[in-house]
N, C-alpha and C. Protein backbone atom coordinates (compact mmCIF):
# COMPACT_ATOMS: atom_id res chain seq x y z
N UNK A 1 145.60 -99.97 -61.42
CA UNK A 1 146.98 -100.37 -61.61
C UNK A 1 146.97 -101.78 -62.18
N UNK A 2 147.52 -102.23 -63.16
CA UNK A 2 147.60 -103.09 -64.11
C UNK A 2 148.50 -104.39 -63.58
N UNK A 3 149.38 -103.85 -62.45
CA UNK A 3 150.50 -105.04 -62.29
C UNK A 3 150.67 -104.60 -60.71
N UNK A 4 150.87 -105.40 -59.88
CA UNK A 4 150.93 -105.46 -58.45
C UNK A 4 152.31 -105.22 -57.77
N UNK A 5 152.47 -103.88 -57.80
CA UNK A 5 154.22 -103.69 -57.15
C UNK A 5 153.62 -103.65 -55.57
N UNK A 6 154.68 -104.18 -55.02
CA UNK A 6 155.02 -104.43 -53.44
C UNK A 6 155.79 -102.98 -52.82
N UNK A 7 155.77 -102.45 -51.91
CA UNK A 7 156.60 -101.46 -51.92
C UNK A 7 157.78 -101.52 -51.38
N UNK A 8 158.98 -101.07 -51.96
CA UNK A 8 159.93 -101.54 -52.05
C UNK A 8 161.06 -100.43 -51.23
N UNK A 9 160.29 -99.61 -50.26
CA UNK A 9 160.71 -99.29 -48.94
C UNK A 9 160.13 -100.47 -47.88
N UNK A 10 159.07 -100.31 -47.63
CA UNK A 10 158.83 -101.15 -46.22
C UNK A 10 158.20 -102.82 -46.43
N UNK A 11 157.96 -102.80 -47.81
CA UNK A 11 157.38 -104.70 -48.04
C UNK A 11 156.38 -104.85 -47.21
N UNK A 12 155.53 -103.99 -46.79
CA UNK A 12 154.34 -104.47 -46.40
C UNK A 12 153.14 -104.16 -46.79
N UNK A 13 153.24 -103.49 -47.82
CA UNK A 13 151.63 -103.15 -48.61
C UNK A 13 151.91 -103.10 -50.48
N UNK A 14 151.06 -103.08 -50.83
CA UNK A 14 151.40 -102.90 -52.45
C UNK A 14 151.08 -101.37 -52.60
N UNK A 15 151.44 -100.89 -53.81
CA UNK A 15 151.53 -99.65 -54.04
C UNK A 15 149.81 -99.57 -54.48
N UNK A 16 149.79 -97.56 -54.46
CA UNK A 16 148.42 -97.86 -54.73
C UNK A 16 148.48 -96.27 -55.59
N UNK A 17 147.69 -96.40 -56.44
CA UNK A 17 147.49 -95.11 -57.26
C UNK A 17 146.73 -94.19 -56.71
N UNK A 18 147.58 -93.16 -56.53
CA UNK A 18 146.61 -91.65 -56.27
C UNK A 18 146.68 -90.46 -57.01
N UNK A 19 146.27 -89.65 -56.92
CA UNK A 19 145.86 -87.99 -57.57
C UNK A 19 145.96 -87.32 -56.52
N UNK A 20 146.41 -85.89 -57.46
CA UNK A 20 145.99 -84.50 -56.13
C UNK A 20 144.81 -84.05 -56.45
N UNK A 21 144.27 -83.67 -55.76
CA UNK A 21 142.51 -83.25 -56.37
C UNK A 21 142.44 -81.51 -57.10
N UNK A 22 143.85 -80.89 -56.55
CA UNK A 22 144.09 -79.68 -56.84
C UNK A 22 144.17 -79.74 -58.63
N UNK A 23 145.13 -80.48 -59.15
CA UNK A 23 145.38 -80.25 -60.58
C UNK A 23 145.60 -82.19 -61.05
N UNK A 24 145.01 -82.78 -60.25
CA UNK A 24 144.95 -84.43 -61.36
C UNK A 24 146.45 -85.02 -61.47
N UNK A 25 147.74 -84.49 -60.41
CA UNK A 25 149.08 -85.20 -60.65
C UNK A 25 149.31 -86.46 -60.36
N UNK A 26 149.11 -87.57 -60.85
CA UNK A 26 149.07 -88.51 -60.17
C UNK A 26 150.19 -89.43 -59.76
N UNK A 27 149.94 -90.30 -58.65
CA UNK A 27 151.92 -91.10 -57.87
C UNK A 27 151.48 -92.02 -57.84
N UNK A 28 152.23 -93.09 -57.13
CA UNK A 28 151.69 -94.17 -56.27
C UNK A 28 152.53 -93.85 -55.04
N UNK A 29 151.26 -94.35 -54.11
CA UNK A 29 151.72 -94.31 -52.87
C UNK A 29 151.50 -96.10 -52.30
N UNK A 30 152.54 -95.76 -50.98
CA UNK A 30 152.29 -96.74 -50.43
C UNK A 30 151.62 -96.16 -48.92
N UNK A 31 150.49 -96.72 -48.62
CA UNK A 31 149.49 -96.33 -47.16
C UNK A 31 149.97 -97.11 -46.13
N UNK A 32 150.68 -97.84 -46.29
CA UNK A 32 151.46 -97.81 -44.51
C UNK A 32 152.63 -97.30 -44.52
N UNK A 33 153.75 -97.11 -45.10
CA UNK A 33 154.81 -95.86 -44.84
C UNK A 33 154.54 -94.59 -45.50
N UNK A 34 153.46 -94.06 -45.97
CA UNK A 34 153.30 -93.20 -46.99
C UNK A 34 154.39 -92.95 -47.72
N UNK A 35 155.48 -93.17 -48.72
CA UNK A 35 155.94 -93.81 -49.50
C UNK A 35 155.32 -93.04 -50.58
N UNK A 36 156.18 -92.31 -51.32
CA UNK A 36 155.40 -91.88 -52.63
C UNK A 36 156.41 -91.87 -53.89
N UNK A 37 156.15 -92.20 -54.69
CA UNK A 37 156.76 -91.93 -56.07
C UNK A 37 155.97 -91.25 -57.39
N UNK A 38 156.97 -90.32 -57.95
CA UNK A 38 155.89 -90.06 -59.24
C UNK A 38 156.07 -91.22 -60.37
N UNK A 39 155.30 -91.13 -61.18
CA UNK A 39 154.88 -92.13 -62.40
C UNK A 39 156.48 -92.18 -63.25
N UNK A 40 156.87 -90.73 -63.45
CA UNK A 40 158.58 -90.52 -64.20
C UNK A 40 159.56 -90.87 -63.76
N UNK A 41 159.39 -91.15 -62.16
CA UNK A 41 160.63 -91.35 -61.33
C UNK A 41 161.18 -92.66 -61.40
N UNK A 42 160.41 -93.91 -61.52
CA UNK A 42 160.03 -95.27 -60.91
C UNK A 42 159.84 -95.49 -60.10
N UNK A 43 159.84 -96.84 -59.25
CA UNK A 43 159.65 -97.15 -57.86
C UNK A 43 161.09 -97.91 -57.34
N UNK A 44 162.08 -97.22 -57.74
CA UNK A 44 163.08 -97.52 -56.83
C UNK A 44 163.26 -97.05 -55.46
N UNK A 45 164.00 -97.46 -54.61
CA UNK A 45 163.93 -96.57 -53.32
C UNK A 45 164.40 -95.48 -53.34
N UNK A 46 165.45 -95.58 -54.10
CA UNK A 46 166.21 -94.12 -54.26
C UNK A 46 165.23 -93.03 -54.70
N UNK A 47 164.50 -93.25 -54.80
CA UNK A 47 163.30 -92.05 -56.05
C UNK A 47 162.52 -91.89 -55.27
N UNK A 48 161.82 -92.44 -53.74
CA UNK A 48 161.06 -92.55 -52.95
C UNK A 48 160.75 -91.23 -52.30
N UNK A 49 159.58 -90.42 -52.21
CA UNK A 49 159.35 -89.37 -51.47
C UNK A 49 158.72 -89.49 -50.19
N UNK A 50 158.45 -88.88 -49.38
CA UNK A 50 157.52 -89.14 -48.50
C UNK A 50 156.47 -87.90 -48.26
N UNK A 51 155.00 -88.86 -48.34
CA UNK A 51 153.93 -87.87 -48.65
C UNK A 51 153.50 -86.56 -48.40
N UNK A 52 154.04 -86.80 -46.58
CA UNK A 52 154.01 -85.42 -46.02
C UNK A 52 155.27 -84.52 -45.89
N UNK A 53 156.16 -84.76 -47.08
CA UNK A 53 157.55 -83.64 -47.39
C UNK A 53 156.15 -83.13 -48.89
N UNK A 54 156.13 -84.13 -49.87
CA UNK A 54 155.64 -83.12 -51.02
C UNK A 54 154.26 -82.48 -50.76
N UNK A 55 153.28 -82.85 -49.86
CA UNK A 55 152.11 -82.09 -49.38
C UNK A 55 152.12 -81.11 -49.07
N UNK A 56 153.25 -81.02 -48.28
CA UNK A 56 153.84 -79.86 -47.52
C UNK A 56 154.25 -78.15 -48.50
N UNK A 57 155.09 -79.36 -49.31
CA UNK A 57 155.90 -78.60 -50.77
C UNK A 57 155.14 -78.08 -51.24
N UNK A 58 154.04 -78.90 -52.20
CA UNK A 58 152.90 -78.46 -52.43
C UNK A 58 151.67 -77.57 -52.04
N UNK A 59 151.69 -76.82 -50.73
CA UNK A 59 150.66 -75.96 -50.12
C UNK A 59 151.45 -74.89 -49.85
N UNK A 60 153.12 -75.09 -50.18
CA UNK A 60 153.67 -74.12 -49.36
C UNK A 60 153.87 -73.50 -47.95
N UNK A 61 153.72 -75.20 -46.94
CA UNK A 61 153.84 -75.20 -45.45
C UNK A 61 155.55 -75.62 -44.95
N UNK A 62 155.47 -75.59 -44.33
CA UNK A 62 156.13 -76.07 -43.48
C UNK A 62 155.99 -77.09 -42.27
N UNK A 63 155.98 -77.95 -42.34
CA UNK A 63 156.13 -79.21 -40.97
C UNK A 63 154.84 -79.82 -41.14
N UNK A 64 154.15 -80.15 -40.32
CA UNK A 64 153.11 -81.04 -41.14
C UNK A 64 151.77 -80.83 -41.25
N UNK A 65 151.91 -81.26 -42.75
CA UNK A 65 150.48 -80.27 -43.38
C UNK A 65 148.95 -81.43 -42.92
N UNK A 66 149.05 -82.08 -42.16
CA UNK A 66 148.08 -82.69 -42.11
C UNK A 66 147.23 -81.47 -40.46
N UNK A 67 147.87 -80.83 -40.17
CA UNK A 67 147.45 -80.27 -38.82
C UNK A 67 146.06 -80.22 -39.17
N UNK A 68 145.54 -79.56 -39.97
CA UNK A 68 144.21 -78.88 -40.07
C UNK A 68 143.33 -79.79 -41.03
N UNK A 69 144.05 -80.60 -41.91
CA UNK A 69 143.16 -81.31 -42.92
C UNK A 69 143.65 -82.54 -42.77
N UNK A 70 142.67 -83.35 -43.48
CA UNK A 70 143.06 -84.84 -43.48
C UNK A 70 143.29 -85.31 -45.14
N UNK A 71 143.79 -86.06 -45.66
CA UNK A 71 144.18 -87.08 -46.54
C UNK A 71 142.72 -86.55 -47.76
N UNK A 72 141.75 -86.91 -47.35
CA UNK A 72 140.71 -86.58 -48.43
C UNK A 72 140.79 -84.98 -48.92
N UNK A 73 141.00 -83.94 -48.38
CA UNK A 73 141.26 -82.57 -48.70
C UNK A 73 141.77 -82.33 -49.59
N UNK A 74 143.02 -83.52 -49.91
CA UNK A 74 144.30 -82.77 -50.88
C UNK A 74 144.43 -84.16 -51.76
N UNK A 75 144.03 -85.25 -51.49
CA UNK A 75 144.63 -86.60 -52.09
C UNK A 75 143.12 -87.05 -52.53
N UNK A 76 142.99 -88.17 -53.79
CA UNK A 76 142.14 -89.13 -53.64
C UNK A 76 142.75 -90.22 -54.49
N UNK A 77 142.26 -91.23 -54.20
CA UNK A 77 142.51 -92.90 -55.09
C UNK A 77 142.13 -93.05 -56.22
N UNK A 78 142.97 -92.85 -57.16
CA UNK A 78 142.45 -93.28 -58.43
C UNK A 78 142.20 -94.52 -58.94
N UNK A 79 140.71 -95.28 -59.54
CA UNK A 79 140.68 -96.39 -59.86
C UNK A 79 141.58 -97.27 -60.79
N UNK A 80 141.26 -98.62 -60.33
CA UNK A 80 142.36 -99.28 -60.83
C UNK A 80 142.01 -99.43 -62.17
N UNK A 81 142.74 -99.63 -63.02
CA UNK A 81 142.90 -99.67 -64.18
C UNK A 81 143.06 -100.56 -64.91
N UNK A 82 142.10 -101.98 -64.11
CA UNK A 82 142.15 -103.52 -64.77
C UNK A 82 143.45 -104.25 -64.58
């Protein structure tokens, strides 16, 4: 990530670039409210998802998809980009 956004739900971490490992979609998230936005949306609050609603969306669960897997299963960090 090229420029240092703050996250602009909870102000306590900077945003951080990730991927789904399923098909390469990539957001930024924020890792202490999990906080997600896609790249099209911006990072307004209004546009703000939260990780475990689209994980969820995404596997086609219901309630929370972390029961059986953890964060590395479905997500990884994409490097920063200078």
């Amino acid at each position: 990530m090229s420029t240092v956004s703050i996250c602009p739900r909870c102000e306590r971490d900077r945003l951080h670039r990730y991927r789904f490992k399923s098909d390469g979609a990539a957001f930024s998230l924020c890792t202490v409210c999990d906080s997600l936005w896609w790249p099209q949306a911006g990072t307004d609050i209004a546009n703000a998802l939260f990780l475990d609603d689209v994980v969820a969306a995404r596997l086609g669960e219901e309630g929370n998809p972390w029961a059986t897997r953890v964060w590395t299963d479905v997500i990884e960090a994409m490097p920063d980009q200078g």
